[in-house]
Protein backbone atom coordinates (compact mmCIF):
# COMPACT_ATOMS: atom_id res chain seq x y z
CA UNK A 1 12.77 15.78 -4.10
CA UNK A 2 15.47 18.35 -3.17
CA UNK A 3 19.05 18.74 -3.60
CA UNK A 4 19.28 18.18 0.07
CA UNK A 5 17.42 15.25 -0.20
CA UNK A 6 19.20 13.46 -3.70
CA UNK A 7 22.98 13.44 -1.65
CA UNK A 8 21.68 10.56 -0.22
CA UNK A 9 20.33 8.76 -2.95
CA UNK A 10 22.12 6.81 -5.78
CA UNK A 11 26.10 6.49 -4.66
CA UNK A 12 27.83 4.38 -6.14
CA UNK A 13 28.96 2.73 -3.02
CA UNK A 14 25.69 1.61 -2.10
CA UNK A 15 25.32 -1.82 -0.74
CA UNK A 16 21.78 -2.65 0.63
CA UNK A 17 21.33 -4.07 3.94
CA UNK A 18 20.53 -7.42 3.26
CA UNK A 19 19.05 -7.28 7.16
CA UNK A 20 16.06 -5.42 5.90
CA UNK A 21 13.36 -6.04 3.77
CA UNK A 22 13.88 -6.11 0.41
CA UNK A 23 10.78 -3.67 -0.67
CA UNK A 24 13.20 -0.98 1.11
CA UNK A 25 15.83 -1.07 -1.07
CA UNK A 26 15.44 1.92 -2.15
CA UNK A 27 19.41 2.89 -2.89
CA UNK A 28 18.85 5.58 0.01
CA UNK A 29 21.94 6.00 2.21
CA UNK A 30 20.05 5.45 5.79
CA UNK A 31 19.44 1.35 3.83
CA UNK A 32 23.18 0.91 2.59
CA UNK A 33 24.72 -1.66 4.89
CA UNK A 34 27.82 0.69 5.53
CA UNK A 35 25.36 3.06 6.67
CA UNK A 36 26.98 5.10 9.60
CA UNK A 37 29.35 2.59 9.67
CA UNK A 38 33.49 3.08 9.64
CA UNK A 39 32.89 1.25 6.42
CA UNK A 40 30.79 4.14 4.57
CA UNK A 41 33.27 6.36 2.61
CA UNK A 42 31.04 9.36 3.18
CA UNK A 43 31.09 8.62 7.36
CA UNK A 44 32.71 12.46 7.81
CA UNK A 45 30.14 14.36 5.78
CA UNK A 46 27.27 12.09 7.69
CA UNK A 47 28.70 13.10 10.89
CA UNK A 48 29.13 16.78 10.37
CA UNK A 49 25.14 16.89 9.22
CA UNK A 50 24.97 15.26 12.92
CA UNK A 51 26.77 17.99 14.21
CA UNK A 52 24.79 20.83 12.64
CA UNK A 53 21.63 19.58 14.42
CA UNK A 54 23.24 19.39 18.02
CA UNK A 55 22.16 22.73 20.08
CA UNK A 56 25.58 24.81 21.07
């Protein structure tokens, strides 16, 4: 696994979405319930990843 990949593994805010099934919790970001969410403390750094794959 790469750096890229391990900044969205293991925060300590992780909260697993209890809406999926359990063999997924996996403490991966895309799983926490806050995920994209106003709720996720990281929301800003998500969306700016967002932004660096949109075409100018």
């Amino acid at each position: 696994m790469d750096d890229e990949e391990d900044r969205f593994v293991n925060r300590p805010c992780y909260e697993f979405n209890s809406l999926l099934r359990p063999a997924w919790n996996d403490r991966r970001c895309e799983h926490c319930r806050h995920y994209l969410t106003a709720r996720c403390p990281h929301i800003d750094e998500f969306l700016d990843d967002v932004d660096d794959l949109t075409p100018e």
